[in-house]
Protein backbone atom coordinates (compact mmCIF):
# COMPACT_ATOMS: atom_id res chain seq x y z
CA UNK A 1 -70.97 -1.89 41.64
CA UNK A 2 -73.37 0.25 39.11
CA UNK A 3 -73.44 -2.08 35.66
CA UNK A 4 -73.44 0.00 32.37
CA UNK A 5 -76.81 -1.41 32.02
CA UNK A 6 -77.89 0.13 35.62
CA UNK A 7 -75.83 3.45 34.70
CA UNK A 8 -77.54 3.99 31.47
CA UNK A 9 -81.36 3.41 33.02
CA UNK A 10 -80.56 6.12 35.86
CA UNK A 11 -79.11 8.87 33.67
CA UNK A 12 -82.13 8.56 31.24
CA UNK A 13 -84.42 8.28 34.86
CA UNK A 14 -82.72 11.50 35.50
CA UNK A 15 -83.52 13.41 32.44
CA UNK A 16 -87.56 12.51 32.48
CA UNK A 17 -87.74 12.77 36.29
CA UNK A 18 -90.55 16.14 36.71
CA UNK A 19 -87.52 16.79 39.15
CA UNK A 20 -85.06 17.73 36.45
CA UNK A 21 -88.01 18.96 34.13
CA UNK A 22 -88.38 21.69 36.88
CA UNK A 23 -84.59 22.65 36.87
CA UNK A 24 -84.31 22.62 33.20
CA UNK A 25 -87.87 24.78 33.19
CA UNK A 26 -86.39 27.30 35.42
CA UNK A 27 -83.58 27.47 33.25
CA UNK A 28 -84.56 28.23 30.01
CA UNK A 29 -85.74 31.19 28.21
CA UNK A 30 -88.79 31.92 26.67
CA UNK A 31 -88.35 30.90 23.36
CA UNK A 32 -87.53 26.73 24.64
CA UNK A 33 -89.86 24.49 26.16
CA UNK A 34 -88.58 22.06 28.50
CA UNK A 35 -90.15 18.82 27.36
CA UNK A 36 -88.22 19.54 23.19
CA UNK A 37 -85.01 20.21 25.76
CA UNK A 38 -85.26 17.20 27.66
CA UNK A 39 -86.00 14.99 24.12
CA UNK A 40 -83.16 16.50 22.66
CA UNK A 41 -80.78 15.14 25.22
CA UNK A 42 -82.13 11.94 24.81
CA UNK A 43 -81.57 11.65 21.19
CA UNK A 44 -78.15 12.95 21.33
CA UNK A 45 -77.38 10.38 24.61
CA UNK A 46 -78.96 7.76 22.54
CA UNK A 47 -76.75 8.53 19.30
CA UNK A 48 -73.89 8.86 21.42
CA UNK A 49 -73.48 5.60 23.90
CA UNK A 50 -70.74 7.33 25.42
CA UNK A 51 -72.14 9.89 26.78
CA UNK A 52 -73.96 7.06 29.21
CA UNK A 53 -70.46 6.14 30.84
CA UNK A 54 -69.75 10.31 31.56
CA UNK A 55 -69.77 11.25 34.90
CA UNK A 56 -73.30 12.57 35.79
CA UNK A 57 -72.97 15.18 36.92
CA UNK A 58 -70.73 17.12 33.89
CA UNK A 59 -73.43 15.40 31.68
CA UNK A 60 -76.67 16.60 33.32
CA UNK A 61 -74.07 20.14 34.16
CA UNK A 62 -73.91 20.40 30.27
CA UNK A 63 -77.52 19.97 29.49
CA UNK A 64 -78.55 22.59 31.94
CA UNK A 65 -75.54 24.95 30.60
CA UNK A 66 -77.13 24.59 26.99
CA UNK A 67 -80.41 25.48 28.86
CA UNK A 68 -79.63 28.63 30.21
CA UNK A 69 -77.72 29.57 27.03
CA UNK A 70 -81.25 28.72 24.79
CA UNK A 71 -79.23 26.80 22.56
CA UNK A 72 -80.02 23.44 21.63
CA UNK A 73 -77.45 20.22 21.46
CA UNK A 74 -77.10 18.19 18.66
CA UNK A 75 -76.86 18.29 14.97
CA UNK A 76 -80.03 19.15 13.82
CA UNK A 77 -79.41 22.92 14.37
CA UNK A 78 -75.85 22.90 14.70
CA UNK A 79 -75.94 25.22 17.76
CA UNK A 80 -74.21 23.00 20.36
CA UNK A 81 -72.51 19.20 20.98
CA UNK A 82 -72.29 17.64 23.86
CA UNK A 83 -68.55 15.92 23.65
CA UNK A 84 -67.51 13.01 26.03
CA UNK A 85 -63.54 13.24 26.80
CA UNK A 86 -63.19 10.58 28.77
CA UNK A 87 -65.77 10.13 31.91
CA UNK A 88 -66.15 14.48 31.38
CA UNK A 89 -68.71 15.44 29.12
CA UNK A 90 -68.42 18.68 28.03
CA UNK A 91 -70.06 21.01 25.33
CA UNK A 92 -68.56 22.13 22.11
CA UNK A 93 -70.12 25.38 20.35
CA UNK A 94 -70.92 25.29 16.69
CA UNK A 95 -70.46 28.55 14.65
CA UNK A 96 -74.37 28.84 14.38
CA UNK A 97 -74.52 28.79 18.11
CA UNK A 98 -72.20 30.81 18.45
CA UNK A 99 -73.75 33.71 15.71
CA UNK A 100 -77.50 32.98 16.98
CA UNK A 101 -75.87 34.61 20.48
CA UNK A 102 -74.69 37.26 18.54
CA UNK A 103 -77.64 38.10 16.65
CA UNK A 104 -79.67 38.39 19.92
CA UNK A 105 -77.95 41.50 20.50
CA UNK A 106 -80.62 42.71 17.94
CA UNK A 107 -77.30 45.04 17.21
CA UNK A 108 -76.03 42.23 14.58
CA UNK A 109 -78.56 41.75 11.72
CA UNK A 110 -76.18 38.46 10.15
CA UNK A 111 -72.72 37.22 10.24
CA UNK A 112 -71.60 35.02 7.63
CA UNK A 113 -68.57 32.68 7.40
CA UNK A 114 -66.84 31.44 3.84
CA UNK A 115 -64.66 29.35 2.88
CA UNK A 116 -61.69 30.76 0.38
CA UNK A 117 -60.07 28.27 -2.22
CA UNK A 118 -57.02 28.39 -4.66
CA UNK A 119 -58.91 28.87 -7.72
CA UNK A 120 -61.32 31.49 -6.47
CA UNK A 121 -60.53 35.36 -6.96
CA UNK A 122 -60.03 36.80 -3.99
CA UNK A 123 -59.01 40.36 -2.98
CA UNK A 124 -58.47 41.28 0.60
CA UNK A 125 -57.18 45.06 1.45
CA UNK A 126 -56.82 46.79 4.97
CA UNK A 127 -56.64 50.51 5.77
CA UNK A 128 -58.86 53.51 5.90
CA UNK A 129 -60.67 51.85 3.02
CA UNK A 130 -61.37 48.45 4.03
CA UNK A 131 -62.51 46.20 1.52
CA UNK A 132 -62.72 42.25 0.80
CA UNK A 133 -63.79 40.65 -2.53
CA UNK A 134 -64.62 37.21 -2.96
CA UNK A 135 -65.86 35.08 -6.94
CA UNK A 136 -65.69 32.20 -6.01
CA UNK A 137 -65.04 29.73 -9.21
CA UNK A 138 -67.94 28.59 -10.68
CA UNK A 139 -66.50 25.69 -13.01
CA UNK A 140 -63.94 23.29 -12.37
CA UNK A 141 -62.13 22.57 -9.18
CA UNK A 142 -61.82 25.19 -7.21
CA UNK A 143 -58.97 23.87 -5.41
CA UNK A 144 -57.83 23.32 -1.86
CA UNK A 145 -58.84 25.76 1.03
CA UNK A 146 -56.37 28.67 1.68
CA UNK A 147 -58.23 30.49 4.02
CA UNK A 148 -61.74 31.61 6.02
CA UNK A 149 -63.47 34.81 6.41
CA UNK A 150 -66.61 35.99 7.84
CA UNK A 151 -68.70 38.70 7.44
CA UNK A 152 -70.93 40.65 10.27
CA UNK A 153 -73.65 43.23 9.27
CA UNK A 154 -74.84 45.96 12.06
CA UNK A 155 -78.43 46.84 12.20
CA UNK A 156 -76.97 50.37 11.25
CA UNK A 157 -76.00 49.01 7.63
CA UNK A 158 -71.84 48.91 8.62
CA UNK A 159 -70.03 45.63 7.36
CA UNK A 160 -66.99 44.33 9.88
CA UNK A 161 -65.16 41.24 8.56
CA UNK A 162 -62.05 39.29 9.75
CA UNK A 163 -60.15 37.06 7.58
CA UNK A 164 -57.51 34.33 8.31
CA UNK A 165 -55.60 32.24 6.33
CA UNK A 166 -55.50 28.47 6.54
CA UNK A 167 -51.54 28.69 8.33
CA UNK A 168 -53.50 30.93 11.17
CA UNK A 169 -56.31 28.63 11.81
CA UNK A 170 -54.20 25.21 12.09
CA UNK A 171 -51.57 27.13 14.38
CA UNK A 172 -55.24 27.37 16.31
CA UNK A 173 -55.95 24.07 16.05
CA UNK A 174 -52.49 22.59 16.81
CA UNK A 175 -52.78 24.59 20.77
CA UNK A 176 -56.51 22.67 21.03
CA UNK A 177 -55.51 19.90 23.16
CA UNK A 178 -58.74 17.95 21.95
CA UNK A 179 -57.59 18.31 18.21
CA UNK A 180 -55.32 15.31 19.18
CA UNK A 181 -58.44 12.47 19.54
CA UNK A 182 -59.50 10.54 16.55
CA UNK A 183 -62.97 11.47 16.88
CA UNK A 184 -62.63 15.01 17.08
CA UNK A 185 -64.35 17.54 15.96
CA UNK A 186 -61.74 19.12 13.95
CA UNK A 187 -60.54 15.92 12.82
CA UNK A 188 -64.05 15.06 11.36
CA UNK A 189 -65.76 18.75 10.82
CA UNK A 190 -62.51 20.75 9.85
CA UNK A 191 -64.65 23.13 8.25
CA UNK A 192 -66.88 23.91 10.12
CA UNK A 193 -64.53 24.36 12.92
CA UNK A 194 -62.42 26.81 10.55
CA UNK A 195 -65.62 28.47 10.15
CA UNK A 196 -65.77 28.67 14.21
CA UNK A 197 -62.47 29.87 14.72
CA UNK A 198 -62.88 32.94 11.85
CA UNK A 199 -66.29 33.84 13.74
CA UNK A 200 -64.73 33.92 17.02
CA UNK A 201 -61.75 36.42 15.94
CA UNK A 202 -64.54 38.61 14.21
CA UNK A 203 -66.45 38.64 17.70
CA UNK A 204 -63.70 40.46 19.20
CA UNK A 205 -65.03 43.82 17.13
CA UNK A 206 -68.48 42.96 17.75
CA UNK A 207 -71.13 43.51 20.73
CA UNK A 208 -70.78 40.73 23.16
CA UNK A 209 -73.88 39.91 25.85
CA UNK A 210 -73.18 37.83 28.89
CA UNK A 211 -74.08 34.69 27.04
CA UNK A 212 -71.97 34.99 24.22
CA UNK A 213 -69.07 35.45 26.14
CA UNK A 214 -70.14 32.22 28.47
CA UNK A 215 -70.21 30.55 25.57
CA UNK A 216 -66.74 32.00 24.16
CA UNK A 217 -65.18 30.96 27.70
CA UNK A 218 -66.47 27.49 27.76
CA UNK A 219 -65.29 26.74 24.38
CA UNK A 220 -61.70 27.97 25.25
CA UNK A 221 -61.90 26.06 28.09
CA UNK A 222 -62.99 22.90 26.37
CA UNK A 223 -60.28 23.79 23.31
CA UNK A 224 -57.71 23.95 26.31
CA UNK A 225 -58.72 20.37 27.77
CA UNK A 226 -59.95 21.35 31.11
CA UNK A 227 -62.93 21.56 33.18
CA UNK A 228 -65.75 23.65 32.17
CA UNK A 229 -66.97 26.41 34.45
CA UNK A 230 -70.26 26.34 34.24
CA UNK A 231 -72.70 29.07 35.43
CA UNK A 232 -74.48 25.79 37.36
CA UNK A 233 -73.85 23.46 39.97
CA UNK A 234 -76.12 20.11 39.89
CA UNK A 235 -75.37 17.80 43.06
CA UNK A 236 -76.81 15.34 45.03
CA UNK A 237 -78.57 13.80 42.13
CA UNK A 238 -80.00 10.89 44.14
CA UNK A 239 -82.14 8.25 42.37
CA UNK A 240 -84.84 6.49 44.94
CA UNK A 241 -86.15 3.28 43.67
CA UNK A 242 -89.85 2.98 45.38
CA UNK A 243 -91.33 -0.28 42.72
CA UNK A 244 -92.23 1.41 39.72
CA UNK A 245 -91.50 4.89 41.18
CA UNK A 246 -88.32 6.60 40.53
CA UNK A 247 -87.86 10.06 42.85
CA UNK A 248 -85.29 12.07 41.63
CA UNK A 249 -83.41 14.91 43.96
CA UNK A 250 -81.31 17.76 42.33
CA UNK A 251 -80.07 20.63 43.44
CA UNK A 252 -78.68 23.71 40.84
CA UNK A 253 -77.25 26.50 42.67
CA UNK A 254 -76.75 29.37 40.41
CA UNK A 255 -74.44 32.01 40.33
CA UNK A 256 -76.02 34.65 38.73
C-alpha cells in the first residue's frame, strides 16, 4: 500500500515531470507560461496538505482545467481555488476569475461588485429609467450587510447592474451543498462569495464566451456537490521509478 509519504512524492513527481509540463504547455493560452503554472500548483498543494491525499487524477484534472481557462489557482490573484471535498479535488471560482473571463470579451470594459450596509444611503429603482445610488457612510459604523450589487460597463459606455439582497444570497447559499463544511468557503470568505453570487446573476445580461460559461458550469456543479465535468480527461498517469529517474505517462484527451 502507497504511504502518504510515497503519495505526496509522486503527485509533486507528476507536476515537474517535462511529461505534464507538455500537457499543461499545450493547454494554456498565450498570456501563461507553463513553468509560473506548474509553481503555482505547488504552492497551493504545499499550503494545502490535503490536496496530497485527493485522488490524482481530479487533482492533476483541476490544474489542467485552470490551464485551459488561463486562470491561475490560489490566492494571490483570487482567480481560482483548488478545494479538496473529500479524496475529489475540485475548483472553486473567485469573482475576479470569474470577471477577468468576462472582460476578455473585450465587450465588458469593468464589472464591479459592492457591498451594501444598514447605515449607507442607498437608492435602488427599476423601470424604463433604471437607476441605483449608493453613499456609502463615511463615519461611524456602517452597520451589518443588507445586500450586494454589481456593476458592468460595456465598451459602448451602457451601465447593466443586478442587485440582491442579503435574504436572496443566503437562500443561495443554503442549496450549496458545500456551504455545510467547516472550512468552506462561504463559511470563511462570506463576502467574497456574496460578491460571486451578485456577479454571476449580472452575467446572465452580459456576453458570455465558451470559457465563462465552463467556468459558470463547473462552479454550479461544485456548489451542487458533484463531479466536475471537465473539458479534460488525464489517465493512465503512470510513475516509472528508473534510480534517480522518474518517467511520467499522461494522457489528456480533449473534447473540444
Amino acid at each position: 500500500m502507497e504511504t502518504k509519504l510515497e503519495k505526496t512524492k509522486s503527485i509533486i513527481s507528476v507536476l515537474q515531470s517535462e511529461g505534464f509540463k507538455k500537457q499543461i504547455t499545450s493547454a494554456l493560452p498565450t498570456h501563461l507560461k507553463a513553468d509560473r503554472m506548474l509553481r503555482v500548483a505547488l504552492t497551493e498543494l504545499r499550503k494545502n496538505p490535503k490536496l496530497m491525499a485527493c485522488d490524482q487524477v481530479s487533482l492533476l484534472s483541476s490544474i489542467v482545467q485552470c490551464s485551459q481557462l488561463g486562470l491561475e489557482p490560489g490566492s494571490a490573484l483570487g482567480h481560482a481555488y483548488l478545494i479538496p471535498y473529500g479524496r475529489e479535488c475540485q475548483i472553486q471560482f473567485g469573482y475576479k476569475g470569474l470577471t477577468e473571463l468576462a472582460l476578455r470579451s473585450g465587450k465588458v470594459v469593468s464589472i464591479t461588485p459592492r457591498a451594501v450596509y444598514a447605515n449607507d444611503t442607498f437608492c435602488l429603482e427599476y423601470g424604463l429609467e433604471e437607476s441605483l445610488v449608493h453613499k456609502p457612510k463615511i463615519d461611524g459604523d456602517r452597520g451589518e450587510p443588507i445586500g450586494y450589487y454589481a456593476v458592468a460597463i460595456f465598451k459602448t459606455g451602457k451601465k447593466q447592474f443586478e442587485y440582491m439582497s442579503v435574504d436572496e444570497i443566503n437562500l443561495i447559499r443554503d442549496k450549496c451543498s458545500i456551504a455545510k463544511y467547516k472550512d468552506a468557503p462561504w463559511i470563511k470568505y462570506y463576502d467574497a462569495m456574496a460578491k460571486k453570487t451578485v456577479i454571476k446573476q449580472l452575467l446572465k445580461y452580459l456576453p458570455v464566451s465558451v470559457e465563462l460559461q465552463t467556468a459558470i458550469n463547473l462552479d454550479e456543479e461544485a456548489d451542487a456537490g458533484i463531479e466536475q465535468s471537465f473539458d479534460n480527461d488525464i489517465n493512465n498517469v503512470t510513475i516509472i521509478n528508473e534510480g534517480e529517474e522518474i518517467e511520467v505517462v499522461t494522457k489528456i484527451e480533449n473534447e473540444n
